[in-house]
Protein backbone atom coordinates (compact mmCIF):
# COMPACT_ATOMS: atom_id res chain seq x y z
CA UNK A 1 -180.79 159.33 19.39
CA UNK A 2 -183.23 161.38 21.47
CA UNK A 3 -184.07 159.70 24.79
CA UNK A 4 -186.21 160.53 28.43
CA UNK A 5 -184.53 159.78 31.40
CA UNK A 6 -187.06 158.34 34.08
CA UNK A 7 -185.65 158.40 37.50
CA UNK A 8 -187.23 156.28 40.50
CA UNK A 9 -186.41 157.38 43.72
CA UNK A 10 -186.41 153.54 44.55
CA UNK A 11 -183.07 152.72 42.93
CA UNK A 12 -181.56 153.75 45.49
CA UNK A 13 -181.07 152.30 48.91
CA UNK A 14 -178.73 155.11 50.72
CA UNK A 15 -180.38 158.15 50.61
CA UNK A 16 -177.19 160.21 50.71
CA UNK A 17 -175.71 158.34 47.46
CA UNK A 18 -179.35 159.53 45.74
CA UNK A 19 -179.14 163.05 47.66
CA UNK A 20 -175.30 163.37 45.72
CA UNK A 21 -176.22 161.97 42.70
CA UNK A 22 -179.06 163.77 41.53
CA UNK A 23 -178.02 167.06 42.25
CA UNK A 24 -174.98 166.79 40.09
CA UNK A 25 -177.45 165.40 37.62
CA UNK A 26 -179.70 168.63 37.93
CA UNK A 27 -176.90 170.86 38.74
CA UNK A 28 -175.62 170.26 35.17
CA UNK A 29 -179.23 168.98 32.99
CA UNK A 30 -179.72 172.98 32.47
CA UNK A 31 -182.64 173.61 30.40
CA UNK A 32 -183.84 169.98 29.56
CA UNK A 33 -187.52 169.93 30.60
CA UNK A 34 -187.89 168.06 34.19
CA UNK A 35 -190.96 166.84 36.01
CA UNK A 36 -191.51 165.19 39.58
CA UNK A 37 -194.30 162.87 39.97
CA UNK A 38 -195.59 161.00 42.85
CA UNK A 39 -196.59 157.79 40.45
CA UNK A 40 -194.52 156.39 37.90
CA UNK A 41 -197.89 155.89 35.55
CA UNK A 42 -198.44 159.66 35.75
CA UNK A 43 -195.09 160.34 34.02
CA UNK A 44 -196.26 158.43 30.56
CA UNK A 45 -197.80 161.78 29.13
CA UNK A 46 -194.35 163.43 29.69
CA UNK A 47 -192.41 160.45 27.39
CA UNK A 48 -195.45 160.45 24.83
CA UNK A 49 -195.03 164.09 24.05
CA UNK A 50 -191.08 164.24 24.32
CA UNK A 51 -190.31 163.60 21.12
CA UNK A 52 -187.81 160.76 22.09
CA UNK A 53 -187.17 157.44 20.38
CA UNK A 54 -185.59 155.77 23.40
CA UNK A 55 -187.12 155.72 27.07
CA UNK A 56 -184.18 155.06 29.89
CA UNK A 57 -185.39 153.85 33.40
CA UNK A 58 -183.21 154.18 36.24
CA UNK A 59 -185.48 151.64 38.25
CA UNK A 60 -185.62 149.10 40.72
CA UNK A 61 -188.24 147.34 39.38
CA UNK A 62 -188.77 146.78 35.33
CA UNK A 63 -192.00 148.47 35.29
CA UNK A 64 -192.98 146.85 32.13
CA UNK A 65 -195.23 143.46 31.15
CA UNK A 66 -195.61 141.40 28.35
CA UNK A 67 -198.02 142.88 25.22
CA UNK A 68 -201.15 141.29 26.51
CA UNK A 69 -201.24 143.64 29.70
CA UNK A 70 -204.75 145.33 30.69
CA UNK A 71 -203.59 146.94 34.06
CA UNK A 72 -202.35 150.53 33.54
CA UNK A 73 -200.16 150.85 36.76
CA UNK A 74 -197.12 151.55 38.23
CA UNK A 75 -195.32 148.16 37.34
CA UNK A 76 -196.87 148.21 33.60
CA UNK A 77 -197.12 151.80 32.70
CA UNK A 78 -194.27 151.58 30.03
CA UNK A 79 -196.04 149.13 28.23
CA UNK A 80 -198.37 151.62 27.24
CA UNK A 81 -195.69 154.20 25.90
CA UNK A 82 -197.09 155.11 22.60
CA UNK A 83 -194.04 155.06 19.95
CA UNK A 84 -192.96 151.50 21.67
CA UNK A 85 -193.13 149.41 18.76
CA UNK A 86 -190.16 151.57 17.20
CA UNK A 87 -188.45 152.96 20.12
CA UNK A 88 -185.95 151.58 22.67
CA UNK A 89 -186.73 150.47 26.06
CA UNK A 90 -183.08 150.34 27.84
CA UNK A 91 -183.61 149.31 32.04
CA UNK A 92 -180.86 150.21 34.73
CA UNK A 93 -181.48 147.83 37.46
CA UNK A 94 -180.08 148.08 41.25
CA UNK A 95 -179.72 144.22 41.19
CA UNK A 96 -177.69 141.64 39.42
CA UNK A 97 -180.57 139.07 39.56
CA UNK A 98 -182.53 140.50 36.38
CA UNK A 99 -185.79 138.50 37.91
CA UNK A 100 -185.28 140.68 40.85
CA UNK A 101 -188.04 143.90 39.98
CA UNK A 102 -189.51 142.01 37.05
CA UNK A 103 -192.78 143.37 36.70
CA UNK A 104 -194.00 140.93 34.15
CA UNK A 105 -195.03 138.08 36.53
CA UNK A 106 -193.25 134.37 35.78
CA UNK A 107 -191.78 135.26 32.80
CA UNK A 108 -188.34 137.10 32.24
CA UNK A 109 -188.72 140.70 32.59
CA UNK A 110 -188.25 141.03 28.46
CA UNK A 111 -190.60 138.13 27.65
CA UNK A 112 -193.00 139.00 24.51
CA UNK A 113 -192.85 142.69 24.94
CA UNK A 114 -193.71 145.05 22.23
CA UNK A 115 -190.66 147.22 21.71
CA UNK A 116 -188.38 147.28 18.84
CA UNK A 117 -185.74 146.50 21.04
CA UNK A 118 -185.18 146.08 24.82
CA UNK A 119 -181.79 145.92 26.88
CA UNK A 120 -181.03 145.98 30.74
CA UNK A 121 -177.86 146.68 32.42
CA UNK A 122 -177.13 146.32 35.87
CA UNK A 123 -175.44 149.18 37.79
CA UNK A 124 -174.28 149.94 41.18
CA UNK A 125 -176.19 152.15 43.28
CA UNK A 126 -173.27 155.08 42.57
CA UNK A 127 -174.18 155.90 38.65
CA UNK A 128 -173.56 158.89 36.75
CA UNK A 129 -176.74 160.12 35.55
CA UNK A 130 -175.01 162.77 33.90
CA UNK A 131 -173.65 160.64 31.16
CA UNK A 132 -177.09 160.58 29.83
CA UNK A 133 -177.95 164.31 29.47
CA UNK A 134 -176.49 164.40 25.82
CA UNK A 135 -179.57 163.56 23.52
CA UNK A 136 -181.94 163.93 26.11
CA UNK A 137 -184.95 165.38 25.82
CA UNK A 138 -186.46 165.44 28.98
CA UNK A 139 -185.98 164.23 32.84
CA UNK A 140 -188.83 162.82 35.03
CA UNK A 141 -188.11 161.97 38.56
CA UNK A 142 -190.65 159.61 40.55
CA UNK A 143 -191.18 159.44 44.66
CA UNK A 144 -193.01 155.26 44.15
CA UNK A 145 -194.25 156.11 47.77
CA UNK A 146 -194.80 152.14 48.21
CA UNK A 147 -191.78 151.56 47.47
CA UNK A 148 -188.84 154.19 48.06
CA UNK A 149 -186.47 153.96 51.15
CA UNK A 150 -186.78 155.65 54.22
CA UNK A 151 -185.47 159.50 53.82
CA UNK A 152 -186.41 159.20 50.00
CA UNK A 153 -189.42 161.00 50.29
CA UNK A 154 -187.20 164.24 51.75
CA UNK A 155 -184.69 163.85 48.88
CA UNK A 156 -187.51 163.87 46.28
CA UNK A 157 -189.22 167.42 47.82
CA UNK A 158 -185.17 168.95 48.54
CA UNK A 159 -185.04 167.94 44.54
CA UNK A 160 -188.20 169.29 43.80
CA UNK A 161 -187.44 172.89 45.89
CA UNK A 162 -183.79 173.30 45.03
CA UNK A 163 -184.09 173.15 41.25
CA UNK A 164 -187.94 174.49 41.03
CA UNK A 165 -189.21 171.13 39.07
CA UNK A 166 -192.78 170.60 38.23
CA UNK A 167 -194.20 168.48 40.44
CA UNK A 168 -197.47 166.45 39.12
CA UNK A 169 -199.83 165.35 42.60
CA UNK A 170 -200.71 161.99 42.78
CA UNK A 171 -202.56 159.02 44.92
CA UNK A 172 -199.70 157.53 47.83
CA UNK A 173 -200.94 154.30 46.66
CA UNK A 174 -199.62 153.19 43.54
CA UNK A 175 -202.31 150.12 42.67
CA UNK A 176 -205.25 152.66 41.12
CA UNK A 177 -204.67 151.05 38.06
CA UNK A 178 -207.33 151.41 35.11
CA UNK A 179 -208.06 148.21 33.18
CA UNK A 180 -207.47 149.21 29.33
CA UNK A 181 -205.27 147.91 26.69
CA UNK A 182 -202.20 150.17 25.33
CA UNK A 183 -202.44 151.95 22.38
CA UNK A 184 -201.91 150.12 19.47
């Protein structure tokens, strides 16, 4: 199955367990497309045009809401992934507590969402990303300036230098979201 592999910076509370990780992740991703953005909402064009049928978050926070969302922003933008309704939505949270980053208010974090299927695992902050290169299709790595640790923002621009990714500018603040309805 082809999947993206969306990275937030904010997963991570050491910054030298994030500095490690992801450059054996991009030290071995070789020619899988990669982009850097400052916003998490700005990567959705990336996963629309991948050509993958499973989106993987490495995430503090959920950053998805139930169907009836009309807030394109940083906590909702994968609700408006456009092959949804048949792909996978699969979560890798910092936190055992899965209401801990829920994005989708009160309810659960996977309450009346519009994906064919949804899963969550919780993970420790020392992953291997690399486990996930095979089948994917492309990488996107996100600062979340409102949210990332301090040092974070130096590990994203190292990133961004050392292995030449694209890097897509953005607002600092996060809450510019448009008022629409996905895509049906």
């Amino acid at each position: 199955m082809k999947h993206y592999l969306s990275i937030d910076i904010d997963f991570w509370h050491n910054i030298d367990v994030a500095k490690r990780q992801l450059n054996k992740l991009f030290l071995k991703s070789g020619s899988i497309p990669k982009v850097a953005v400052m916003n998490h909402q700005q990567m959705l064009s990336f996963v629309d045009n991948s050509g993958a049928s499973m989106l993987i978050n490495v995430d503090e926070h959920s950053d998805v809401c139930n169907k009836n969302t009309d807030r394109f922003e940083c906590g909702s933008w994968i609700s408006y992934v456009n092959w949804r309704k048949q792909g996978e939505y699969f979560w890798i949270r910092n936190s055992r507590d899965l209401t801990h980053g829920s994005c989708n208010g009160q309810d659960p974090w996977n309450f009346d969402l519009d994906w064919n299927k949804v899963k969550s695992i919780y993970s420790k902050q020392e992953i291997d990303l690399c486990k996930y290169l095979k089948g994917c299709v492309g990488i996107g790595l996100c600062l979340s300036p409102c949210y990332c640790y301090n040092g974070a923002e130096n590990i994203f621009r190292d990133m961004i230098n050392k292995y030449n990714i694209p890097y897509k500018r953005g607002r600092r603040n996060e809450y510019f979201g448009a008022k629409r309805k996905p895509p049906e």
